[in-house]
C-alpha atoms as a PDB file:
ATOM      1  CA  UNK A   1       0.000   0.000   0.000  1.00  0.00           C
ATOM      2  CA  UNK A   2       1.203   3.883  -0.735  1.00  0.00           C
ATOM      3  CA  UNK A   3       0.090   6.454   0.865  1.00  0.00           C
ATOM      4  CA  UNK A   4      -1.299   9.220  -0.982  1.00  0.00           C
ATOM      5  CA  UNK A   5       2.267  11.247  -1.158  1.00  0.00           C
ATOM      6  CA  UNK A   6       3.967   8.314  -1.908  1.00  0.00           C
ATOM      7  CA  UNK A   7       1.813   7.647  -5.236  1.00  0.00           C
ATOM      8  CA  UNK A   8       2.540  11.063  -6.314  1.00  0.00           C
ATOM      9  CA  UNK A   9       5.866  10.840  -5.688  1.00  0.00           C
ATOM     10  CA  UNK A  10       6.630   8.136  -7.742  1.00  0.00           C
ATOM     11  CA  UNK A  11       3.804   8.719 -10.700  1.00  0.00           C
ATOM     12  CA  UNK A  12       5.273  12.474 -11.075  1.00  0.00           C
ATOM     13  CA  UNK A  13       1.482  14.845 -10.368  1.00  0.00           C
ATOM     14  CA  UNK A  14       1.107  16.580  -7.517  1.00  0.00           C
ATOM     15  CA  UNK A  15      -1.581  14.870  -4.554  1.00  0.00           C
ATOM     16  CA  UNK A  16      -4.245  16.886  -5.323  1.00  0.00           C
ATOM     17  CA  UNK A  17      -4.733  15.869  -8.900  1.00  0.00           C
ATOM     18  CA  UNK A  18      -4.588  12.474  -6.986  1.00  0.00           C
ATOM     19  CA  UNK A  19      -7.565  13.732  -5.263  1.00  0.00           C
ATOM     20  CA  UNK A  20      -9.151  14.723  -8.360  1.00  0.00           C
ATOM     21  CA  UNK A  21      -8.624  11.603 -10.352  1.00  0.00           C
ATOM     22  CA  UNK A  22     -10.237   9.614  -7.253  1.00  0.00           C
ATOM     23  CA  UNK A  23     -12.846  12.127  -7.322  1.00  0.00           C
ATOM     24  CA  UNK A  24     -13.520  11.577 -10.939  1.00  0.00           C
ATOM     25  CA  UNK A  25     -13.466   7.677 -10.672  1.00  0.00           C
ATOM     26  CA  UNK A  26     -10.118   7.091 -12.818  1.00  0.00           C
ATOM     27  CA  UNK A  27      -8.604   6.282  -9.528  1.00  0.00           C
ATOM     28  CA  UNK A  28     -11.021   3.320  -7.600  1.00  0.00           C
ATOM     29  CA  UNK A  29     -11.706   4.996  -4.100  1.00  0.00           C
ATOM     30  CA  UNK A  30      -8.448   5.125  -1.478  1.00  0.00           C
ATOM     31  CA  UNK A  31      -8.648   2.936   1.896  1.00  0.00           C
ATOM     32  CA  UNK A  32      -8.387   5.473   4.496  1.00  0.00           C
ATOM     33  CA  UNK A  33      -5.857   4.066   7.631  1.00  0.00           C
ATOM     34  CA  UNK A  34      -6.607   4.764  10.634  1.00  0.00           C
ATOM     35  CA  UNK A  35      -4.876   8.487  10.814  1.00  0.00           C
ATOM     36  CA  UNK A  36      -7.279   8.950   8.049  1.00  0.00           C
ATOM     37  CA  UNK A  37      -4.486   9.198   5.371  1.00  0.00           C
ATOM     38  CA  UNK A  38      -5.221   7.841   1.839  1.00  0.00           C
ATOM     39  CA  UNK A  39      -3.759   4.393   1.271  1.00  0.00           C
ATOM     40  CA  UNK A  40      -3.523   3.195  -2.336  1.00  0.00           C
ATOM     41  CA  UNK A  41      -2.880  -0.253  -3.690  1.00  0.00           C
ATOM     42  CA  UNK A  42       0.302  -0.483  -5.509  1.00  0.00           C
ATOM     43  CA  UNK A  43      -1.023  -1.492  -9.101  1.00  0.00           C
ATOM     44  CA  UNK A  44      -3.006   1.996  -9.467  1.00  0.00           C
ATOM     45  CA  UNK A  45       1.037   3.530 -10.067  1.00  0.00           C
ATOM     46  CA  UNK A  46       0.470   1.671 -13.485  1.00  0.00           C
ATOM     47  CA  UNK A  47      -3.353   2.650 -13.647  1.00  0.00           C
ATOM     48  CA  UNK A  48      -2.237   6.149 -13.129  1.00  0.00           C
ATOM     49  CA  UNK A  49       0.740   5.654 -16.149  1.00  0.00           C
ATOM     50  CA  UNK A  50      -2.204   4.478 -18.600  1.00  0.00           C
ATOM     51  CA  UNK A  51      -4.212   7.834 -17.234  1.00  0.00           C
ATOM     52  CA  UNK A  52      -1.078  10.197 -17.975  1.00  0.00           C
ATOM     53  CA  UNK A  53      -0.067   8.138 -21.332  1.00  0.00           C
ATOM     54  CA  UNK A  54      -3.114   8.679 -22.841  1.00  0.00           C
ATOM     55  CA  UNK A  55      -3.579  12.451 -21.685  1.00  0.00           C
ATOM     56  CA  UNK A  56       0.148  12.878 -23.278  1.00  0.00           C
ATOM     57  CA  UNK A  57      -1.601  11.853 -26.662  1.00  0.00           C
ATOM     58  CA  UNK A  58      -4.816  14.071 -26.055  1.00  0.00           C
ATOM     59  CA  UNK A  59      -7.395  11.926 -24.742  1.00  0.00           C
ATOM     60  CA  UNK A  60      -9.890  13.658 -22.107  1.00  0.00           C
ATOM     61  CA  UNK A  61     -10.434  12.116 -18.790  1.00  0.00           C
ATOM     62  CA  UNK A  62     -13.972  11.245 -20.117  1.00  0.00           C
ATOM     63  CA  UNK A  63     -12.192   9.186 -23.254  1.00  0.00           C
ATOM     64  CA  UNK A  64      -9.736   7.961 -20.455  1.00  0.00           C
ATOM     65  CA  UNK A  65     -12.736   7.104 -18.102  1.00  0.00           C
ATOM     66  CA  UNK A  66     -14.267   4.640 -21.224  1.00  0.00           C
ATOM     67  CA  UNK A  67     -10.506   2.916 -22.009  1.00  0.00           C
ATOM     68  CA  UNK A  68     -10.107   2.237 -18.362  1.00  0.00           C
ATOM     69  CA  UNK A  69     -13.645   0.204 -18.495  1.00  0.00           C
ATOM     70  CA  UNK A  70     -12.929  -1.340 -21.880  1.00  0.00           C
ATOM     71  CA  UNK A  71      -9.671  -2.156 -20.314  1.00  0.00           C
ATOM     72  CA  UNK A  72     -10.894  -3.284 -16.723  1.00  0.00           C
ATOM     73  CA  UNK A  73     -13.600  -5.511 -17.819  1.00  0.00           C
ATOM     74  CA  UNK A  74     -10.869  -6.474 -21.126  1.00  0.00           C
ATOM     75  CA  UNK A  75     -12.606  -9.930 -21.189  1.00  0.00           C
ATOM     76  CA  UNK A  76     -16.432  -8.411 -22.040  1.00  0.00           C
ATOM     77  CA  UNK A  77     -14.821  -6.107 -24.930  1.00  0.00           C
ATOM     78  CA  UNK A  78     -13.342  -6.067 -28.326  1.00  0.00           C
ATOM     79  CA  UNK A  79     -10.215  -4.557 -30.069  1.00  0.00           C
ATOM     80  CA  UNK A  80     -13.000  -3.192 -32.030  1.00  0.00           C
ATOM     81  CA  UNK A  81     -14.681  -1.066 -29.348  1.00  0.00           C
ATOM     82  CA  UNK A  82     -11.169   0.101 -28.300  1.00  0.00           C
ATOM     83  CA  UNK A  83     -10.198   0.856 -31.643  1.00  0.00           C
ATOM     84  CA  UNK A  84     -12.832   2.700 -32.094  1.00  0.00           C
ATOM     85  CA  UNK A  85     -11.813   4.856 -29.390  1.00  0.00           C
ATOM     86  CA  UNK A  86      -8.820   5.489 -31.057  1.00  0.00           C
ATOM     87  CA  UNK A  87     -10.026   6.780 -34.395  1.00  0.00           C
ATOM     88  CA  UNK A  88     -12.221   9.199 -32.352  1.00  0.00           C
ATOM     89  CA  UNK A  89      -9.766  11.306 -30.711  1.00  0.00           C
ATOM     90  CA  UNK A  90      -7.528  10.576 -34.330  1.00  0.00           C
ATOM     91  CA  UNK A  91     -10.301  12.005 -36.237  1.00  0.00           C
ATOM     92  CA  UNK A  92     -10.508  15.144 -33.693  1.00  0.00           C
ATOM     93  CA  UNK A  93      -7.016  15.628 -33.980  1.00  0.00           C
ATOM     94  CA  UNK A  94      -7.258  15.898 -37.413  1.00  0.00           C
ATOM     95  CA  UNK A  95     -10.081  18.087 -37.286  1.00  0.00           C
ATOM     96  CA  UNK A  96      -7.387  20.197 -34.594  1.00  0.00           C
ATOM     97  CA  UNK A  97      -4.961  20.407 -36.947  1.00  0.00           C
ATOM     98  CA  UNK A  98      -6.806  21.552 -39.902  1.00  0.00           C
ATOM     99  CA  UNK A  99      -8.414  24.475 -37.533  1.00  0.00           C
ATOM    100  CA  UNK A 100      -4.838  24.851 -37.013  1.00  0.00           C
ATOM    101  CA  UNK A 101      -3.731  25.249 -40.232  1.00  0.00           C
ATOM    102  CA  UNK A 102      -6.413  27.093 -41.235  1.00  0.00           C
ATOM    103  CA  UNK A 103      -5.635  29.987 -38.338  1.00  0.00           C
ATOM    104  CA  UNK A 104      -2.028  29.846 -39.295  1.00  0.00           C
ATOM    105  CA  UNK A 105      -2.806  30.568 -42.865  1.00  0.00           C
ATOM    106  CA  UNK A 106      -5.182  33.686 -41.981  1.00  0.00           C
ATOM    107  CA  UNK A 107      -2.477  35.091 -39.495  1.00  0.00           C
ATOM    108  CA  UNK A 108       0.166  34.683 -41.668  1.00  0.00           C
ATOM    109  CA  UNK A 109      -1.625  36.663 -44.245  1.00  0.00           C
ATOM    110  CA  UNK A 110      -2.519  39.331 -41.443  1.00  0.00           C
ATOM    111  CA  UNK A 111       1.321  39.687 -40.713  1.00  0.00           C
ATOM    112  CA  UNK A 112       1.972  39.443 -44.024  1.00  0.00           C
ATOM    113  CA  UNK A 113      -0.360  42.806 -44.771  1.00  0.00           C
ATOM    114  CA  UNK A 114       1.533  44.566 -41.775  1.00  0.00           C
ATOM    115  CA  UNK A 115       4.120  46.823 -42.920  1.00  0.00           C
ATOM    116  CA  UNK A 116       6.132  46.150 -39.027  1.00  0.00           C
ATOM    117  CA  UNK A 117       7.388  49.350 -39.541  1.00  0.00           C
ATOM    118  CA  UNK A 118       7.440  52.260 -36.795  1.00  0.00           C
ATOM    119  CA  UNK A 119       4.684  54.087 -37.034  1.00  0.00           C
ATOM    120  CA  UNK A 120       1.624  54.889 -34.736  1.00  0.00           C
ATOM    121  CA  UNK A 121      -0.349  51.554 -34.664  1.00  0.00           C
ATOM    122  CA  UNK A 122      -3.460  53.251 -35.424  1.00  0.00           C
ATOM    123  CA  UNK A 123      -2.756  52.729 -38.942  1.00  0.00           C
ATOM    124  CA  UNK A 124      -1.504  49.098 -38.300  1.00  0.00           C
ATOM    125  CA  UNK A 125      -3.585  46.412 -40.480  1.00  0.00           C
ATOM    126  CA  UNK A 126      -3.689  43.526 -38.111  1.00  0.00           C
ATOM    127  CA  UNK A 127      -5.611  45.254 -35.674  1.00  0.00           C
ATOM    128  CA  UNK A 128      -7.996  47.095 -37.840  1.00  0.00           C
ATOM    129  CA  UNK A 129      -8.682  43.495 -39.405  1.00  0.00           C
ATOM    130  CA  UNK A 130      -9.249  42.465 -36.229  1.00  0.00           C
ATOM    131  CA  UNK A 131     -11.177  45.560 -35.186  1.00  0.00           C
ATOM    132  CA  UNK A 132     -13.544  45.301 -38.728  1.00  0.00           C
ATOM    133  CA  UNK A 133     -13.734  41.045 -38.526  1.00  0.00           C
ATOM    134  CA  UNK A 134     -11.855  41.008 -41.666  1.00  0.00           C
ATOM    135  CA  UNK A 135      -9.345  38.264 -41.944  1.00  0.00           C
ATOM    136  CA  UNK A 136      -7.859  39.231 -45.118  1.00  0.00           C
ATOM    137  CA  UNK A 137      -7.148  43.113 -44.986  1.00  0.00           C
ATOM    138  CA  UNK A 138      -5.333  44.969 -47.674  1.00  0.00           C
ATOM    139  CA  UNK A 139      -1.578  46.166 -47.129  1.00  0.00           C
ATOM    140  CA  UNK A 140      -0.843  49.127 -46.251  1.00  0.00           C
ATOM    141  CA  UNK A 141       1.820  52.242 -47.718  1.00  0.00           C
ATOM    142  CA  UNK A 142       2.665  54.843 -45.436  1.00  0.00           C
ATOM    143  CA  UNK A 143       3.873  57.817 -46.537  1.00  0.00           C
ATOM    144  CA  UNK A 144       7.129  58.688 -46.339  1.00  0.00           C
ATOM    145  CA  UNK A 145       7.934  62.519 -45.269  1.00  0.00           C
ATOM    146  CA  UNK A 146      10.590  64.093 -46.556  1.00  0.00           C
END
């Protein structure tokens, strides 16, 4: 048995999101000693690895919550169910990464409009676009005095 500290310790998150995992059923509920510390069994240090592997690759604790019961009950499930899993948070990714790409492209045009230079920013296109909901404004020229 660990106490609570301990576990923390060695699975690298502070006790509290200990707390929060037990709280949110990824962790099955702690014995409590007779001090009333928080005694866990030493095979939830590898249920709490599986927890922070699959945050470290995006999952929420909800999607985490559903592999721990296809994984728990193993025996009652398929590789299909988990799978499917899978190709859920693949396909939000995905759907990330072209909202990504799409946001790069628009700033990149918006910085691209901006002359940088060093004049009074109330003349500066990135923030009018901004300021009129255009995403594509039109460069600007500033005049040069001579």
């Amino acid at each position: 048995m660990l106490r609570i500290g301990e576990l923390a310790e060695r699975s690298g998150v502070s006790v509290d999101t200990l707390r929060y995992y037990e709280k949110e059923g990824l962790l099955p509920d702690a014995q409590r000693g007779e001090n009333g510390y928080r005694y866990y069994a030493a095979d939830n240090l590898e249920r709490l690895h599986f927890i922070l592997r699959a945050k470290r690759l995006g999952f929420t604790l909800a999607d985490i919550r559903e592999l721990l019961s296809l994984q728990v009950d193993a025996d009652a499930h398929t590789c299909e169910e988990v799978k499917r899993v899978a190709e859920d948070k693949l396909a939000a990714i995905d759907a990330r990464l072209a909202e990504l790409q799409h946001m790069r492209q628009a700033l990149a045009h918006l910085t691209d409009a901006c002359c940088g230079g060093p004049h009074a920013a109330t003349q500066c296109t990135i923030l009018t676009a901004f300021a009129n909901g255009k995403a594509a404004p039109e460069p600007h020229q500033h005049r040069h005095d001579a």
